[in-house]
Protein backbone atom coordinates (compact mmCIF):
# COMPACT_ATOMS: atom_id res chain seq x y z
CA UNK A 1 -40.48 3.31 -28.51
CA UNK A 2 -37.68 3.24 -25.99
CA UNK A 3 -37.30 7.13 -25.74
CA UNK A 4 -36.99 8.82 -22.77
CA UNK A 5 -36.74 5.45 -20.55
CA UNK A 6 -35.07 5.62 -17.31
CA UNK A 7 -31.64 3.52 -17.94
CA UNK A 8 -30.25 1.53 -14.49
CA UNK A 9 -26.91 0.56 -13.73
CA UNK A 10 -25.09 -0.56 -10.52
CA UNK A 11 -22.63 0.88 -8.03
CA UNK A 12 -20.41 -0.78 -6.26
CA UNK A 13 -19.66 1.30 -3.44
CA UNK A 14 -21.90 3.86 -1.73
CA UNK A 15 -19.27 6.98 -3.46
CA UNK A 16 -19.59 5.85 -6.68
CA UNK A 17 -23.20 5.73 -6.27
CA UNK A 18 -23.68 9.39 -4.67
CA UNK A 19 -21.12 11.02 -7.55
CA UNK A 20 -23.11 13.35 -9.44
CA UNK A 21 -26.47 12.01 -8.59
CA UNK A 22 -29.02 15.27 -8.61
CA UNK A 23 -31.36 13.38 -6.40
CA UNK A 24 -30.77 10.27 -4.08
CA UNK A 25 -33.81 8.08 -2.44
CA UNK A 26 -32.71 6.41 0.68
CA UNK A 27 -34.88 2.80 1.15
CA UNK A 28 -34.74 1.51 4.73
CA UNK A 29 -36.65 -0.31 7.57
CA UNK A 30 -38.36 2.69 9.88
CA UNK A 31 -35.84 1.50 12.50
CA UNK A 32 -32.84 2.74 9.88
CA UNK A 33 -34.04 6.38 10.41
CA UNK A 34 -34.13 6.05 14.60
CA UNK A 35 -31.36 6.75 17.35
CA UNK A 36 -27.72 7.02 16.52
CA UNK A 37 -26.90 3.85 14.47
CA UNK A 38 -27.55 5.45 9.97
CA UNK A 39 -25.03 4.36 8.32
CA UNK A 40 -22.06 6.71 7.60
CA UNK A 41 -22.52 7.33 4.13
CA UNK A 42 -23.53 11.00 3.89
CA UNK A 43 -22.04 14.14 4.95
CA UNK A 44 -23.23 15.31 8.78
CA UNK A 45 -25.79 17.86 7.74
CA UNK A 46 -27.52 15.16 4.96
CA UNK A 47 -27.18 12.85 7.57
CA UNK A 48 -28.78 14.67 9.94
CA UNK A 49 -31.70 15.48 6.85
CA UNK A 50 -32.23 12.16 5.91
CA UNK A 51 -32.86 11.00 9.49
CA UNK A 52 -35.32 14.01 10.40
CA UNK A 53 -37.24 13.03 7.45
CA UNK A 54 -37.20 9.44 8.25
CA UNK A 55 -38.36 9.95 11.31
CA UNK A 56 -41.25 11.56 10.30
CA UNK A 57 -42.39 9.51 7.93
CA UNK A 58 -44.87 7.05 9.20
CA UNK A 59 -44.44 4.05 6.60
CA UNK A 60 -48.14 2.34 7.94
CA UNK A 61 -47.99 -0.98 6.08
CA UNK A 62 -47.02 -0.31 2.98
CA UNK A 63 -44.54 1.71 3.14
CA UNK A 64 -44.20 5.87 2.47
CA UNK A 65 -41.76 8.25 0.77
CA UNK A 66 -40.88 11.95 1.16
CA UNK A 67 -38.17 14.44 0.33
CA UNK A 68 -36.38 17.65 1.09
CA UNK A 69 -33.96 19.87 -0.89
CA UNK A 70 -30.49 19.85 0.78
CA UNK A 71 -27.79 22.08 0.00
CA UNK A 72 -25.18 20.01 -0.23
CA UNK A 73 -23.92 18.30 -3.12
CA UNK A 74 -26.80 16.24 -3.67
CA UNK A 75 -30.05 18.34 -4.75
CA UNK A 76 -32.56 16.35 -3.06
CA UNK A 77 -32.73 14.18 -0.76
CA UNK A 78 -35.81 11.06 -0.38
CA UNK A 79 -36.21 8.68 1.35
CA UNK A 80 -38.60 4.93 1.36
CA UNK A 81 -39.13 4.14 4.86
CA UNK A 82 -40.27 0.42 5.13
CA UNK A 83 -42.56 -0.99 7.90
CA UNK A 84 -39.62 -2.71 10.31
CA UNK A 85 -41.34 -6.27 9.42
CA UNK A 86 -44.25 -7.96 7.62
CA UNK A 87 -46.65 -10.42 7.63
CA UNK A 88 -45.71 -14.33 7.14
CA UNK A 89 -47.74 -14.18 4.00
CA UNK A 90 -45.55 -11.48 2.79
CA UNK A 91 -41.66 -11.61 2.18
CA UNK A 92 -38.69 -10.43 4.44
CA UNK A 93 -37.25 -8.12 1.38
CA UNK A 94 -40.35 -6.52 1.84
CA UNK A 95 -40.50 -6.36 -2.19
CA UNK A 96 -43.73 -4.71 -2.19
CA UNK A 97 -43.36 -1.87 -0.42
CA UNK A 98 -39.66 -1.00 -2.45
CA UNK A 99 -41.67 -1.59 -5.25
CA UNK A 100 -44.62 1.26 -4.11
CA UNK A 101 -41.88 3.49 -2.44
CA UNK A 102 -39.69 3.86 -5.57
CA UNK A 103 -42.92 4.51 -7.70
CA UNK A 104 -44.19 7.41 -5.47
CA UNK A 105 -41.02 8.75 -4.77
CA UNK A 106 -40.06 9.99 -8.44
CA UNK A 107 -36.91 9.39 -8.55
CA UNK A 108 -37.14 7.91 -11.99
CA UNK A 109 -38.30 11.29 -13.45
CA UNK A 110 -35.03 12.59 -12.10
CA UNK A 111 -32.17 13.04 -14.71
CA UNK A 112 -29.59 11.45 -12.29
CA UNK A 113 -31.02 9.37 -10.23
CA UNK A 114 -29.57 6.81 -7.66
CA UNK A 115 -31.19 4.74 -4.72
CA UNK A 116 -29.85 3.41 -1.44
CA UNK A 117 -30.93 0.09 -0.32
CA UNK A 118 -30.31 -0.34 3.44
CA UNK A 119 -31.28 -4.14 3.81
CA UNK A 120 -31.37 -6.26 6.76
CA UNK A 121 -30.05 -9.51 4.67
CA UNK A 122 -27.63 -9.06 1.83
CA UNK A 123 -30.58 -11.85 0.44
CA UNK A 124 -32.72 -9.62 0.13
CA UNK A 125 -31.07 -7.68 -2.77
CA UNK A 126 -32.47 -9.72 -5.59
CA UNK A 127 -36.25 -9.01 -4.82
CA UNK A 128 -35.18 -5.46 -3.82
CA UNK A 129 -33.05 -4.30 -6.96
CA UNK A 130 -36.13 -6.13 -8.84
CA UNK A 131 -38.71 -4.01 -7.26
CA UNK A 132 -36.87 -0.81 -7.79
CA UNK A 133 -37.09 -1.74 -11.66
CA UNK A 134 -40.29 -2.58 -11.53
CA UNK A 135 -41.52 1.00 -10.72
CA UNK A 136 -39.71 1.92 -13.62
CA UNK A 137 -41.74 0.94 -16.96
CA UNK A 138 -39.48 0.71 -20.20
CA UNK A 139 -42.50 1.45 -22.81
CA UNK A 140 -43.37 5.34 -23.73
CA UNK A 141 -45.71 6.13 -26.42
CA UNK A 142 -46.15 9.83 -25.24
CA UNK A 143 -45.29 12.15 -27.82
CA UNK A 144 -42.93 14.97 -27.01
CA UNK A 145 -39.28 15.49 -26.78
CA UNK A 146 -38.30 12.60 -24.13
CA UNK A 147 -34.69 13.65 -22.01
CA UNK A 148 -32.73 10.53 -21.02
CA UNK A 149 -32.51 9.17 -17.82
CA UNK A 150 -30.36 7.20 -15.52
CA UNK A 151 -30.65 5.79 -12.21
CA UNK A 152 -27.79 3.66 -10.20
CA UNK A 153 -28.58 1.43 -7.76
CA UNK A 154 -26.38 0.64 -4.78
CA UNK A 155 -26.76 -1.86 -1.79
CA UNK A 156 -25.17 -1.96 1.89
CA UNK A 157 -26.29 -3.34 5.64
CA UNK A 158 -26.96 -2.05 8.38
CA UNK A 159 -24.14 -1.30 9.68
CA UNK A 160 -22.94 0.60 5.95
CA UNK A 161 -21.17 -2.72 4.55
CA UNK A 162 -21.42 -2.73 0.98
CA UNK A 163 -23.93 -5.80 -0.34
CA UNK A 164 -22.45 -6.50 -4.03
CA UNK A 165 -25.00 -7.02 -6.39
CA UNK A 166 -24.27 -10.18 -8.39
CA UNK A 167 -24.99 -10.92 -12.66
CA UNK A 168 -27.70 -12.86 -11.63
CA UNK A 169 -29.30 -10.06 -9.73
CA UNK A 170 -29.03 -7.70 -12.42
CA UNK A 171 -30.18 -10.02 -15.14
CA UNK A 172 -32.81 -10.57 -13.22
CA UNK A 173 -34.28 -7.16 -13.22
CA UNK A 174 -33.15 -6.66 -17.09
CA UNK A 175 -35.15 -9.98 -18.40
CA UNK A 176 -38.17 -8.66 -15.66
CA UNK A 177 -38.60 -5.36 -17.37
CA UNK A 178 -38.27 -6.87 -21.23
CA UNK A 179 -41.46 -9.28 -19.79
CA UNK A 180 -43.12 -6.01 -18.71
CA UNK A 181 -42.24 -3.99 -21.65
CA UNK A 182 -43.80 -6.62 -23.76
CA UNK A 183 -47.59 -7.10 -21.72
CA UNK A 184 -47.44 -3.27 -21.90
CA UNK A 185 -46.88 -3.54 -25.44
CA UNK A 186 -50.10 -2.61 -27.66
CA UNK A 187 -51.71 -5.81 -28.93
CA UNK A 188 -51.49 -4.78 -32.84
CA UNK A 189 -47.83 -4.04 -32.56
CA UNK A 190 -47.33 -7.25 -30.88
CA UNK A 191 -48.96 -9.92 -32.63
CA UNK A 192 -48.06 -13.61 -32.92
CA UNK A 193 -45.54 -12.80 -35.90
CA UNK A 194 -44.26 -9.78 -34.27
CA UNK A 195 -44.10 -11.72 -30.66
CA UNK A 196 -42.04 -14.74 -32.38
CA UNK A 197 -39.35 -12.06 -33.79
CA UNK A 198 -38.97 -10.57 -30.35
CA UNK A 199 -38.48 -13.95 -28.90
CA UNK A 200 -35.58 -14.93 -31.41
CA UNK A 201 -34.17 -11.27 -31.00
CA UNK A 202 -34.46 -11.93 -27.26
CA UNK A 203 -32.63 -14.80 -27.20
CA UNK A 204 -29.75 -14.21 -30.40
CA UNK A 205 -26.34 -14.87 -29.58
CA UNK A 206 -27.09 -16.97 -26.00
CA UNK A 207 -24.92 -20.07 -26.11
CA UNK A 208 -25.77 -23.40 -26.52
CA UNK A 209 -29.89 -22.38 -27.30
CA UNK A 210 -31.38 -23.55 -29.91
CA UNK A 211 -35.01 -22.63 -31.29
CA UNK A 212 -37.80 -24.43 -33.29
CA UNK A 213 -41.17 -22.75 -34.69
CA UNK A 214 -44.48 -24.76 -35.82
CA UNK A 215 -46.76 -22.37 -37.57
CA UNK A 216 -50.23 -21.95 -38.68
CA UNK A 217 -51.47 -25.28 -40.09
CA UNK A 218 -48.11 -27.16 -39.30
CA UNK A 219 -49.41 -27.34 -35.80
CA UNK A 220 -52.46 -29.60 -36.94
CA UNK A 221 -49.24 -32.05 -38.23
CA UNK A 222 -47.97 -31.93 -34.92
CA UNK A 223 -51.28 -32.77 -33.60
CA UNK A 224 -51.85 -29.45 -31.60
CA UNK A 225 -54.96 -28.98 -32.51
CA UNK A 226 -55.86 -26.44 -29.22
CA UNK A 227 -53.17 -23.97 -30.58
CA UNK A 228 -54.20 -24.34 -34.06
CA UNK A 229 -57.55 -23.92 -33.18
CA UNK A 230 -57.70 -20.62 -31.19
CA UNK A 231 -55.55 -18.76 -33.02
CA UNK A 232 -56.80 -20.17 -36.81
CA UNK A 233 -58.64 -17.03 -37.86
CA UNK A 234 -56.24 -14.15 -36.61
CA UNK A 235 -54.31 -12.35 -39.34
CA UNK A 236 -51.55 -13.70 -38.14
CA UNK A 237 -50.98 -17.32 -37.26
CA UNK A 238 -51.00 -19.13 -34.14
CA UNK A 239 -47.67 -20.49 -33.07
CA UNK A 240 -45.67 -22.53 -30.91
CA UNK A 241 -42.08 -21.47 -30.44
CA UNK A 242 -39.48 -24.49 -28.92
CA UNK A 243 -36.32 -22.84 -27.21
CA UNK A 244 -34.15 -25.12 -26.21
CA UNK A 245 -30.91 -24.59 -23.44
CA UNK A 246 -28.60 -27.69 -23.26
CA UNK A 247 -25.02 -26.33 -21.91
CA UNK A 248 -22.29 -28.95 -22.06
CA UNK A 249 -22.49 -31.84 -19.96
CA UNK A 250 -25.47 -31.46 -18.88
CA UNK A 251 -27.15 -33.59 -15.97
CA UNK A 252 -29.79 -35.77 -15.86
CA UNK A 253 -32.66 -33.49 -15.53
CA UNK A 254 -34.77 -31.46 -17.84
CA UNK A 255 -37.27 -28.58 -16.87
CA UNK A 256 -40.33 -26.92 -19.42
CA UNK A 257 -41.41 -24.21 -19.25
CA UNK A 258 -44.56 -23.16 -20.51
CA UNK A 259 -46.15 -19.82 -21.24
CA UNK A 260 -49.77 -19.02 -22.46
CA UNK A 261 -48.97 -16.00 -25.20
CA UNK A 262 -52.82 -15.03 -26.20
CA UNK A 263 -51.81 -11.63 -27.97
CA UNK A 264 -55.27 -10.55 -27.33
CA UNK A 265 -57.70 -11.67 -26.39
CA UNK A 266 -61.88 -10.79 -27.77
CA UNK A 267 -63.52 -13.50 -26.19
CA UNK A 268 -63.87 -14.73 -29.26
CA UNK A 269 -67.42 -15.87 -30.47
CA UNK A 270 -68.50 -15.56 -26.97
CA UNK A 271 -67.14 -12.11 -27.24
CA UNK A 272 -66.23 -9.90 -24.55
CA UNK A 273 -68.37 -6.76 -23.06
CA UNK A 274 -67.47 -3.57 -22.86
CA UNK A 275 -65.05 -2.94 -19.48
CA UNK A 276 -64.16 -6.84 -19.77
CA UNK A 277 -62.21 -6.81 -22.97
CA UNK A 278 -59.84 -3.44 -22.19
CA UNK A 279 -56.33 -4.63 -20.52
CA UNK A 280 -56.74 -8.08 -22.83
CA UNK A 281 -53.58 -6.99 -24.47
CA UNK A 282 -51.81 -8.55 -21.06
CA UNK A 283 -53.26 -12.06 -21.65
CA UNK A 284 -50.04 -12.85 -22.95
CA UNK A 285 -48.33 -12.66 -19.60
CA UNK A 286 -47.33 -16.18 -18.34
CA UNK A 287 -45.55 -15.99 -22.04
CA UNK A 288 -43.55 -13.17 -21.26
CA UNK A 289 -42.47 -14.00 -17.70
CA UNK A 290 -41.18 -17.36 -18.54
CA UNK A 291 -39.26 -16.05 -21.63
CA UNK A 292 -37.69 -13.67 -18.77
CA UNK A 293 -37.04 -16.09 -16.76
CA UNK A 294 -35.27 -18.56 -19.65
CA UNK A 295 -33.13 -15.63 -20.71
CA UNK A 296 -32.14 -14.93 -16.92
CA UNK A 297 -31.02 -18.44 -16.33
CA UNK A 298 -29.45 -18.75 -19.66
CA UNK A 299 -27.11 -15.80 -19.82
CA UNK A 300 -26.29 -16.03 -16.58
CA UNK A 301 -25.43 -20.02 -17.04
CA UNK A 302 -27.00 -20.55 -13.60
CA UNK A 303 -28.16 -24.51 -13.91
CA UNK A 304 -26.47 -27.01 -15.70
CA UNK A 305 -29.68 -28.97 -17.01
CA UNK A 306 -31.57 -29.04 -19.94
CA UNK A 307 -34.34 -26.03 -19.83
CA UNK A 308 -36.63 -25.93 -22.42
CA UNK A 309 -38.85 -22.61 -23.17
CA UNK A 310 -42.54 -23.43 -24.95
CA UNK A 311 -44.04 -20.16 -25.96
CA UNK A 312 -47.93 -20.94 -27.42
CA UNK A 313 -48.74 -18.22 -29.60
CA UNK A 314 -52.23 -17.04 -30.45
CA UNK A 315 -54.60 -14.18 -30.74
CA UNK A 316 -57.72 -14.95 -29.95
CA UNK A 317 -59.96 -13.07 -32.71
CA UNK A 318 -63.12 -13.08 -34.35
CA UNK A 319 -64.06 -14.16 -38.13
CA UNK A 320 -65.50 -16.98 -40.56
CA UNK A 321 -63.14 -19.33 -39.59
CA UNK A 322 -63.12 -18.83 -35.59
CA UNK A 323 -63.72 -22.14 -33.52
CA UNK A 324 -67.13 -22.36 -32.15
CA UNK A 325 -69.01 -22.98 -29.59
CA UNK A 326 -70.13 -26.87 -29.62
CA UNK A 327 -66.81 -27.51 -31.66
CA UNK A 328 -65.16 -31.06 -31.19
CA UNK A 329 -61.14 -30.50 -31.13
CA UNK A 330 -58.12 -33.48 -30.51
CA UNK A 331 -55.80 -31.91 -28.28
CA UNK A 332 -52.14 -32.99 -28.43
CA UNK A 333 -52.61 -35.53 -25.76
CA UNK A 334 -55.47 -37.43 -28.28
CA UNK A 335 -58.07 -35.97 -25.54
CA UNK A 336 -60.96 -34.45 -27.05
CA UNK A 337 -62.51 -31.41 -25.82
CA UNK A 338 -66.02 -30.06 -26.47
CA UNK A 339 -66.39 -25.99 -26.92
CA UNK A 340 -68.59 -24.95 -24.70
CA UNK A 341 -67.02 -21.65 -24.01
CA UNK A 342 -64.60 -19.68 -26.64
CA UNK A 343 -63.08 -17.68 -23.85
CA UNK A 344 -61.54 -20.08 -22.18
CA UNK A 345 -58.90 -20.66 -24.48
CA UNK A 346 -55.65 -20.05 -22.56
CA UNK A 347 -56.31 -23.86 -21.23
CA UNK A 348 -56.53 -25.04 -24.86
CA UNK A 349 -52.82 -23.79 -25.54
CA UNK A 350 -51.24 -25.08 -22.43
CA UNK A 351 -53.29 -28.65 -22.38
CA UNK A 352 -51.08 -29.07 -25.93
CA UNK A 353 -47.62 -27.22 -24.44
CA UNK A 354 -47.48 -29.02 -21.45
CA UNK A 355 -48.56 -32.15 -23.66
CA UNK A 356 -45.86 -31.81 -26.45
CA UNK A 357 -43.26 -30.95 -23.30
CA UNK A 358 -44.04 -34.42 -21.38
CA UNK A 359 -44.49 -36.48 -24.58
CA UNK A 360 -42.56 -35.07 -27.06
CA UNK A 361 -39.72 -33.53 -25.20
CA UNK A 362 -39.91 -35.92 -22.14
CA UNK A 363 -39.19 -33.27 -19.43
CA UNK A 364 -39.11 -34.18 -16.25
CA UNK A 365 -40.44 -31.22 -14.57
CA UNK A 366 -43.01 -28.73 -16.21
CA UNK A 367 -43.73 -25.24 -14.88
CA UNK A 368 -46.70 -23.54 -17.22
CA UNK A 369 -47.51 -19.84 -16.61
CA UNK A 370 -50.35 -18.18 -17.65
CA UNK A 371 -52.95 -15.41 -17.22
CA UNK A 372 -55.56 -18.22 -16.72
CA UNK A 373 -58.68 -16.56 -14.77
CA UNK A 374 -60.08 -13.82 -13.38
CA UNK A 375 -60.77 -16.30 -10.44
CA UNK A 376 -57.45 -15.66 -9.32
CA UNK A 377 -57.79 -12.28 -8.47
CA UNK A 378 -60.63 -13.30 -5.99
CA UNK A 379 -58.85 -16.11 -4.48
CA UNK A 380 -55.61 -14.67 -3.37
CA UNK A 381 -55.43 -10.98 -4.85
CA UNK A 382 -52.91 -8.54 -6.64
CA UNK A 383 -49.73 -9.62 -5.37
CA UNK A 384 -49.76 -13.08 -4.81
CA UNK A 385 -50.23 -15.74 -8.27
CA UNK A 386 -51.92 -18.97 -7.14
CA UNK A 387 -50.05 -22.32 -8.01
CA UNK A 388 -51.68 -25.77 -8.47
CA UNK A 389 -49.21 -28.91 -8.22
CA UNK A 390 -49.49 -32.43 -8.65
CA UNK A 391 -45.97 -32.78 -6.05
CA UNK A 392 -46.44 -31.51 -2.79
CA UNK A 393 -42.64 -30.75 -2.64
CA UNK A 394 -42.72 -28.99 -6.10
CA UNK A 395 -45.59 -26.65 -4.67
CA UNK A 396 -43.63 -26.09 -1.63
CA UNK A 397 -40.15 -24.71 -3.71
CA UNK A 398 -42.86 -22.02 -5.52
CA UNK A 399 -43.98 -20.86 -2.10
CA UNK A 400 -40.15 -20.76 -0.96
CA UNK A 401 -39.51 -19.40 -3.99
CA UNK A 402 -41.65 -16.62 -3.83
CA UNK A 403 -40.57 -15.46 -0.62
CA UNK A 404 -36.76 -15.39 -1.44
CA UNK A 405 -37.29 -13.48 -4.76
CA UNK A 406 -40.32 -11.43 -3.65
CA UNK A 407 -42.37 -12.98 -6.53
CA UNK A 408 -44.86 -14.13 -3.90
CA UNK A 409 -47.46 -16.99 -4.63
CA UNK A 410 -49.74 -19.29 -2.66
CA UNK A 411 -51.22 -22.98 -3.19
CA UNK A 412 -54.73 -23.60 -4.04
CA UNK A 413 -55.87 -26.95 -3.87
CA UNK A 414 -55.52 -29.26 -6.32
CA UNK A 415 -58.08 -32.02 -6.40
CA UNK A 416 -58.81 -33.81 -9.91
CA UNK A 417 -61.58 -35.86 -8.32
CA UNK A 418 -63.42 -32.83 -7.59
CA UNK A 419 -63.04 -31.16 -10.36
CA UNK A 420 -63.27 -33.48 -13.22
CA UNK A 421 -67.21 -33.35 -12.86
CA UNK A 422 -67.12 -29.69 -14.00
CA UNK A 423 -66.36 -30.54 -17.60
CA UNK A 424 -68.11 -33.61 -17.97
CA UNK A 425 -69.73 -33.80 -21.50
CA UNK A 426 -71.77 -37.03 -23.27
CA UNK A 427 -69.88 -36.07 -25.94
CA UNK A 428 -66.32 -35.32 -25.96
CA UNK A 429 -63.55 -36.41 -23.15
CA UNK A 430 -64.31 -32.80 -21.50
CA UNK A 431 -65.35 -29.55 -22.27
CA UNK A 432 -63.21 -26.62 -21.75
CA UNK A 433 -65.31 -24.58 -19.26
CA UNK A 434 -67.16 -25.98 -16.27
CA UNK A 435 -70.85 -26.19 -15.24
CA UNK A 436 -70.37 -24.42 -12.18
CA UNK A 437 -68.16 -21.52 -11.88
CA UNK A 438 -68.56 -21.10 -7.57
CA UNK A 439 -66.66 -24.81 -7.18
CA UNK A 440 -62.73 -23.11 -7.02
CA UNK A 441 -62.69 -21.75 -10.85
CA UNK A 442 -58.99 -21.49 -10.76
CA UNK A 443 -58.41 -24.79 -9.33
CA UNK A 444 -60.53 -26.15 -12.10
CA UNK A 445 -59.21 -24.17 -14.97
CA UNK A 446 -55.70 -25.55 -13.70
CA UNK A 447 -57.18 -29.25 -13.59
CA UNK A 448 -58.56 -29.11 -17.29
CA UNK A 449 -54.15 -28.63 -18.11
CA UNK A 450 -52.98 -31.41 -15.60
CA UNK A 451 -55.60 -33.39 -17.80
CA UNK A 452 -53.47 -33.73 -20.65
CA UNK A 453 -50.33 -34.85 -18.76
CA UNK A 454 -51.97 -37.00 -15.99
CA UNK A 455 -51.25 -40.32 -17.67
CA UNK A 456 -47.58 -39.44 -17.64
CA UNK A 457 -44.65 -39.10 -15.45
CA UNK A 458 -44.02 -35.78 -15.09
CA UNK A 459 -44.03 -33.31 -12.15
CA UNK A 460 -46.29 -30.54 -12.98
CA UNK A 461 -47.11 -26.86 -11.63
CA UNK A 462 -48.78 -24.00 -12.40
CA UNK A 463 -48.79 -20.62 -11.90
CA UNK A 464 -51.95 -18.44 -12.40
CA UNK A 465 -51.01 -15.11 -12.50
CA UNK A 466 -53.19 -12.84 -13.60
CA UNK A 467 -53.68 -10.37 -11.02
CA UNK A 468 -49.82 -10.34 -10.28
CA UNK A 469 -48.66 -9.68 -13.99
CA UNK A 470 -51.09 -6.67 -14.58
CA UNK A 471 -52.66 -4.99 -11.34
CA UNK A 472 -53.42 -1.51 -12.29
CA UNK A 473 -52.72 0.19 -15.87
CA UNK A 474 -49.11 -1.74 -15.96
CA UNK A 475 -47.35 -4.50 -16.24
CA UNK A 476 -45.32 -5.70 -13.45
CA UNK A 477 -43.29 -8.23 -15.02
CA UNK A 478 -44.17 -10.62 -12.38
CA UNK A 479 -42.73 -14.62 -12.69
CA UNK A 480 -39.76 -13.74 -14.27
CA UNK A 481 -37.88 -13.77 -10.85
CA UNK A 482 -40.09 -16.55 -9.19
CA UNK A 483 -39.38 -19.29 -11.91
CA UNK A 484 -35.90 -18.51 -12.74
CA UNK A 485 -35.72 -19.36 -8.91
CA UNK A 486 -37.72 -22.15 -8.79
CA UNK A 487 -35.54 -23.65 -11.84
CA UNK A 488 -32.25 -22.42 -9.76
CA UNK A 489 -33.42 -24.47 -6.40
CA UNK A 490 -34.58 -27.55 -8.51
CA UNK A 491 -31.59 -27.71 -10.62
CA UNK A 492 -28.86 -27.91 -7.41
């Protein structure tokens, strides 16, 4: 249900942002709101309102809001004051603190809305505009009469010169809220079935994409016997959807993408407690953030090379025909892999996509997304994903990456001769989950899917992005800006 969802659109000049807006929030460096240099964009007295209030407001390190009525044209009056600069771990945009000013501020519960960007680099409007719909979830099941909403979003300097905000930009923040719409979505509603007919509805009408679905015991045929395996006993079968972009003339290179879509997730046979199977519903994240970033590049026709989406579809449920503990399966690489625990199956689906994308589809480069472990979290926190790459200067275009679009991530090592040892079995190539879980979990996790693809050519990373994708009690949306950048730098 849509109702009641704040809609955004774009201005293109601060007076076409301000007409008939009830309530405006002003975001700016602290620095914005001192001496005589605010940007002439409001009459004297809100001028003169906004800067008091600025002033004021101490933003600390993350950033503060406040308002004040005015009584002038505009109702109220808010403003997001930013800390002047951050840490090198952080990035310049300052995403993060847009991202928690806009939320406090509530200028999405207003009926006309609009927001001010003052940036310092007209760069910095992609991870801005992104944050700002962020704080604005799309999914309402409250009952009640919903009103709609609007809010327009406008961008200058500085010095008040207007920073245009491009297609990409705004595609951007329209595929980032479908990904967050859809981990917010509840798991029932959004099953493997109901998850493929998004996708295709996602994607109708794009040019030159073309899609392909293996279902249920098909994938066995296709020898992806992880997929098949952890999804077999849902109600609905498991699934891998194949989207394929090739525009016209396309060059030499060809980028995967690969997204873990777990639907839910129980645990299966070694079933989750109480506390640690709540919030499963977002185990489908990587999924949804590289469908949002596929649709951003594709509509928005911003590479001309082959970009292939692989979306593994699964819920991860409990019955007489679940995959067990001690279970032998052949994985699409012809690996096998001994079950020694049922919930870690994310690395069972994207051991066979990245497989099937290096050997079937011979991509060159392969990007997998996922929420992989709960490691993560631990190792670097909330608002930075850890990636794991087998090309040093693959890693480093994540980390620059992250920083330009405000998607920010950090390397953990990657290591296979450390980490092989966790899964060793006298039985099987591997198992799926290691011996001991204080040797750099998420490194290893991330090692058991460069397993499948380590006999091959390809340039591999990962993205684990648990803790990113679903911080509190929402989705965030998070990778759909940070890949459709990554694929952006690699493709030039």
């Amino acid at each position: 249900m849509l109702h009641g969802v704040t809609k955004i659109s774009y201005a293109s000049t601060p007076n076409a942002l301000l007409t008939g807006a009830e309530a405006v929030l002003v975001v700016a460096p602290a620095a914005v709101f001192k001496g005589n240099k605010f940007p002439k964009v409001f009459s004297a007295s809100d001028t003169a309102l906004l800067r008091k209030l600025g002033a004021a407001t101490a933003p600390g390190d993350r950033g503060a809001s406040a308002s004040t009525l005015s009584s002038g044209k505009i109702g109220q009056l808010m403003v997001g004051v930013l800390p002047n600069e951050g840490s090198r771990y952080n990035s310049p945009s300052r995403a993060a603190a847009i991202h928690r000013v806009v939320a406090s501020s509530g200028i999405g519960r207003k009926k006309k809305g609009a927001v001010l960007l003052i940036l310092d680099d007209a760069a910095h409007v992609l991870p801005a505009c992104n944050a700002i719909g962020r704080a604005l979830p799309e999914l309402s099941l409250k009952s009640g009469k919903k009103s709609a909403k609007s809010l327009r979003i406008g961008a200058i300097d500085k010095r008040g010169k207007v920073i245009s905000i491009d297609k990409s930009t705004k595609e951007t923040v329209t595929s980032n809220r479908i990904a967050a719409r859809l981990v917010d979505t509840p798991p029932t509603d959004l099953n493997p079935t109901a998850y493929a007919r998004v996708i295709r509805a996602t994607l109708k009408g794009i040019p030159n994409v073309t899609i392909k679905e293996i279902k249920g015991d098909a994938l066995l045929k296709a020898k992806l016997g992880g997929i098949h395996a952890v999804g077999r006993c849902a109600v609905e079968p498991p699934r891998m959807i194949i989207a394929t972009y090739a525009p016209p003339r396309a060059t030499g290179k060809h980028f995967a993408l690969v997204g873990k879509g777990i639907t839910y997730d129980t645990g299966g046979l070694h079933i989750k407690g109480r506390g640690g199977m709540e919030g499963m519903k977002a185990d489908m994240g990587g999924s949804a953030a590289v469908l949002g970033a596929f649709r951003t590049l594709t509509t928005t026709k911003a590479v001309r090379n082959k970009v292939t989406l692989i979306m593994c579809l699964a819920e991860n449920a409990i019955g007489p025909a679940a995959y067990k503990p001690d279970d032998v399966i052949t994985m699409h690489s012809g690996k096998t892999v001994e079950i020694n625990n049922t919930d870690a199956e994310g690395r069972l689906l994207l051991g066979d996509g990245v497989s099937y994308a290096a050997r079937v589809l011979k991509a060159d480069t392969i990007i997998d997304a996922a929420t992989l472990t709960g490691a993560q979290l631990i190792a670097t926190g909330l608002l930075h994903a850890a990636v794991f790459s087998n090309d040093a200067k693959l890693e480093q275009t994540a980390v620059e990456s992250g920083t330009r679009s405000g998607d920010l991530c950090h390397p953990l090592p990657f290591a296979p001769e450390f980490y092989k040892q966790e899964f060793a079995t006298p039985l099987a190539d591997m198992r799926n989950s290691v011996k001991n879980r204080g040797n750099a979990q998420s490194s290893c996790a991330a090692q058991f899917i460069y397993w499948h693809i380590e006999d091959t050519q390809a340039k591999w990373l990962h993205i684990d992005l648990a803790g990113p994708a679903f911080p509190s009690n929402r989705a965030t949306g998070y990778g759909v800006a940070l890949v459709a950048e990554m694929i952006r730098t690699l493709g030039k």
